[in-house]
Protein backbone atom coordinates (compact mmCIF):
# COMPACT_ATOMS: atom_id res chain seq x y z
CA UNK A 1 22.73 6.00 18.39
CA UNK A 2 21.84 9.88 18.90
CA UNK A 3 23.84 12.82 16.88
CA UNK A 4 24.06 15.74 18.73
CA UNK A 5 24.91 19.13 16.23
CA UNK A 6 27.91 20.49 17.24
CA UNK A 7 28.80 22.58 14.41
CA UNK A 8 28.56 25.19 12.08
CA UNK A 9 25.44 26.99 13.63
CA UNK A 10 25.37 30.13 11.03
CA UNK A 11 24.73 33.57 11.73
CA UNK A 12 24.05 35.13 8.46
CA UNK A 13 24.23 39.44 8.49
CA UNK A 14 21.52 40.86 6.01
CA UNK A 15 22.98 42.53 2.57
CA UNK A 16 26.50 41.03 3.42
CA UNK A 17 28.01 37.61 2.34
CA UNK A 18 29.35 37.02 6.21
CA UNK A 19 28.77 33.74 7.60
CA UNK A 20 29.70 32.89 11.22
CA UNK A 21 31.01 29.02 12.30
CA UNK A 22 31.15 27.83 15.71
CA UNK A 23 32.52 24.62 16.80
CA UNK A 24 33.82 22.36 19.20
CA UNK A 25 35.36 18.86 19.74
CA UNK A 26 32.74 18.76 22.40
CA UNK A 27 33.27 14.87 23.17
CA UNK A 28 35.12 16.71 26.81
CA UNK A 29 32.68 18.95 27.54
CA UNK A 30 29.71 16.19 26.98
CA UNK A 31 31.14 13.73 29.16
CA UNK A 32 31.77 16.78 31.87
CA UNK A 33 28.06 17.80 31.69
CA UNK A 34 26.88 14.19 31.85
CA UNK A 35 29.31 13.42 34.72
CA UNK A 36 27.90 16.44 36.65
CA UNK A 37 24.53 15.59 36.40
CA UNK A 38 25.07 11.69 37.41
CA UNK A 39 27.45 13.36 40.16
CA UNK A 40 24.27 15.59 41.74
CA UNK A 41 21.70 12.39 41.45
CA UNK A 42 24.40 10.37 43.56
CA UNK A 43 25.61 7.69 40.78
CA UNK A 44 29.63 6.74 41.44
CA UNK A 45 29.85 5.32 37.91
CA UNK A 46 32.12 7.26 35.25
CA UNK A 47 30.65 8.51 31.97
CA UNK A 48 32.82 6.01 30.48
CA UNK A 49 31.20 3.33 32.27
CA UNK A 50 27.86 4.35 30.95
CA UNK A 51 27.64 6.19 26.90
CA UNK A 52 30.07 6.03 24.27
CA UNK A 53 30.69 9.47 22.79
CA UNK A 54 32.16 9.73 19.09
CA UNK A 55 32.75 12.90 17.11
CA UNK A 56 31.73 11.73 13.14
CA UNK A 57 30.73 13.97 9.94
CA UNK A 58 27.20 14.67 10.47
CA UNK A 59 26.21 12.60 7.46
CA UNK A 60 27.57 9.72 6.00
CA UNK A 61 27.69 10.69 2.31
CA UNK A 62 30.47 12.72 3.33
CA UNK A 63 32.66 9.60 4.00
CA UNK A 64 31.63 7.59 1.18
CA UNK A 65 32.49 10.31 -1.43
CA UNK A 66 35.80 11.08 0.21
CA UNK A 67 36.81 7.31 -0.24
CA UNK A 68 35.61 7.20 -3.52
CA UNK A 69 37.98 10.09 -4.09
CA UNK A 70 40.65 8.19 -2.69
CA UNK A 71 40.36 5.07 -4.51
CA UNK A 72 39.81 7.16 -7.75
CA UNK A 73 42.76 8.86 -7.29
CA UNK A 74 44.77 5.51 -6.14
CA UNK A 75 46.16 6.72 -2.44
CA UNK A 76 43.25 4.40 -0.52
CA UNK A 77 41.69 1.08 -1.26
CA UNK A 78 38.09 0.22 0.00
CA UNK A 79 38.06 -2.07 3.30
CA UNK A 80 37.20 -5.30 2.63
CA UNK A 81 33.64 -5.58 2.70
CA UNK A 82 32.79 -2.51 2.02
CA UNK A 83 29.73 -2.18 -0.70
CA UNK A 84 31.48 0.02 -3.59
CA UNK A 85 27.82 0.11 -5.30
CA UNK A 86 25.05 0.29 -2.90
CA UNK A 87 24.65 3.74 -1.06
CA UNK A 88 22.20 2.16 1.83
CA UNK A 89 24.67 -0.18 2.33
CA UNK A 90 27.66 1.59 2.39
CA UNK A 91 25.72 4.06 5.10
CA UNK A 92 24.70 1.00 7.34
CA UNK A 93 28.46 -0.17 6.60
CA UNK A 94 29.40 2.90 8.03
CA UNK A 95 26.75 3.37 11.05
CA UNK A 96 28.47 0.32 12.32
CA UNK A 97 31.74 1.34 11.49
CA UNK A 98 31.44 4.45 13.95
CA UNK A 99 29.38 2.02 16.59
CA UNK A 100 32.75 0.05 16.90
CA UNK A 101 35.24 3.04 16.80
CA UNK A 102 32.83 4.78 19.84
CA UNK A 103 33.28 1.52 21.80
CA UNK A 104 36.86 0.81 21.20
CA UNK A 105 36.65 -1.68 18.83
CA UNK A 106 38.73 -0.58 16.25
CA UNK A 107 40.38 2.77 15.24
CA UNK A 108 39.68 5.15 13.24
CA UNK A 109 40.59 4.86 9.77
CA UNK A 110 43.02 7.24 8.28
CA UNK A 111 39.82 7.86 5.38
CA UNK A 112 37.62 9.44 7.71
CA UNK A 113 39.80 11.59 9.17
CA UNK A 114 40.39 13.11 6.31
CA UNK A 115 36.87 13.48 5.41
CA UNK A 116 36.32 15.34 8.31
CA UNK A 117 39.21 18.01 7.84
CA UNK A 118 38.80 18.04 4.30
CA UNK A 119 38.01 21.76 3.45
CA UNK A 120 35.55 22.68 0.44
CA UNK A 121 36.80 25.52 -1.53
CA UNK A 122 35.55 28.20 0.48
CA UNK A 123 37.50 26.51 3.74
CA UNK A 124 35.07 24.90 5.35
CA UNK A 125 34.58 21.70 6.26
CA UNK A 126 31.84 19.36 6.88
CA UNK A 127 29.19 19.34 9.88
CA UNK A 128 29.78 17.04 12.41
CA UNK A 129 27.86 15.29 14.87
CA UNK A 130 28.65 14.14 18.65
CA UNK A 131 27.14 10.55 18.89
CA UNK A 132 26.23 9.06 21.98
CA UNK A 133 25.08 5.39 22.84
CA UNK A 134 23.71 4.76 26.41
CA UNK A 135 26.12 1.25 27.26
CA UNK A 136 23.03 0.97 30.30
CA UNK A 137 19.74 1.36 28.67
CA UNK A 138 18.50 3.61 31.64
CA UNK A 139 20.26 6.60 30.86
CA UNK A 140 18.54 6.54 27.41
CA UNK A 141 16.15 9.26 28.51
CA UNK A 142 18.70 11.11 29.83
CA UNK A 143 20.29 11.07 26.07
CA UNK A 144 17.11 12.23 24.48
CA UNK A 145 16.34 14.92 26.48
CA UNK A 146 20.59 16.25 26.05
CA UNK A 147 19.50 15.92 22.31
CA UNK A 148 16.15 17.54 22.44
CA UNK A 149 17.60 20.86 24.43
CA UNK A 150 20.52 20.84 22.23
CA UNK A 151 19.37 20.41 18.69
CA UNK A 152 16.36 23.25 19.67
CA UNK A 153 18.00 26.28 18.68
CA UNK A 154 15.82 29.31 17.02
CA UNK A 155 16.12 32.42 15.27
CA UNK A 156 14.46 34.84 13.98
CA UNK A 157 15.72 38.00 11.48
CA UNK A 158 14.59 40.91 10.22
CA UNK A 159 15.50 44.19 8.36
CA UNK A 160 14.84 47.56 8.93
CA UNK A 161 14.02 49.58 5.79
């Protein structure tokens, strides 16, 4: 599976406490840009017919506390099978979770929904991730190089005076 970042790129302004968030659902506008490019190489297959795309909290932790939360607080129950004391497991439990919501398998549950609009106390919420699985193992490449342009952002600052 490849994450793509999709959010919260921050533009901090020197001697000020502003912070600038962009985001996007993206999932549209990914399966546009792949479309377009399969569309100028000739290929009649949809994007659908080729990647699963998934929007998902950038890391898993996120999910795992928020459902602890839940069950703490009695308003959600773990899923059955789901390892309440392992962390590595609970992150592979929910790596394969996400694999079967991207393909259609199952929905997503009402617990990670709300860990991804849950709001910290200054607003925000957490980073998320557009995942993409190739369903035809030749458009891998194609994948890895979407990743490589568009996780390679740079900056540089400075400060006069």
């Amino acid at each position: 599976m490849i994450k793509l970042s999709i959010h919260s790129i921050v533009d901090v302004i020197t001697n000020s406490s502003t912070v600038i968030y962009t985001w996007q659902n993206s999932v549209k506008e990914a399966k546009e840009l792949l479309q377009e490019i399969l569309a100028l190489e000739g290929e009649a297959k949809k994007v659908d017919d080729l990647f699963y795309l998934g929007v998902f909290l950038s890391e898993n932790g996120g999910y795992a506390e928020y459902l602890s939360e839940r069950v703490n607080e009695e308003e959600e129950e773990y899923s059955e099978g789901y390892p309440i004391d392992d962390y590595k497991k609970q992150d592979e439990y929910i790596d394969v979770l996400k694999e079967k919501i991207m393909k259609g398998e199952v929905s997503k549950p009402g617990w990670m929904k709300g860990a991804e609009s849950k709001e910290n106390d200054m607003g925000f919420t957490k980073d998320t991730s557009l995942n993409i699985i190739p369903i035809d193992e030749r458009y891998s490449g194609l994948v890895e190089k979407m990743k490589k342009f568009l996780n390679s952002p740079s900056c540089d600052g400075g400060r006069d005076g």
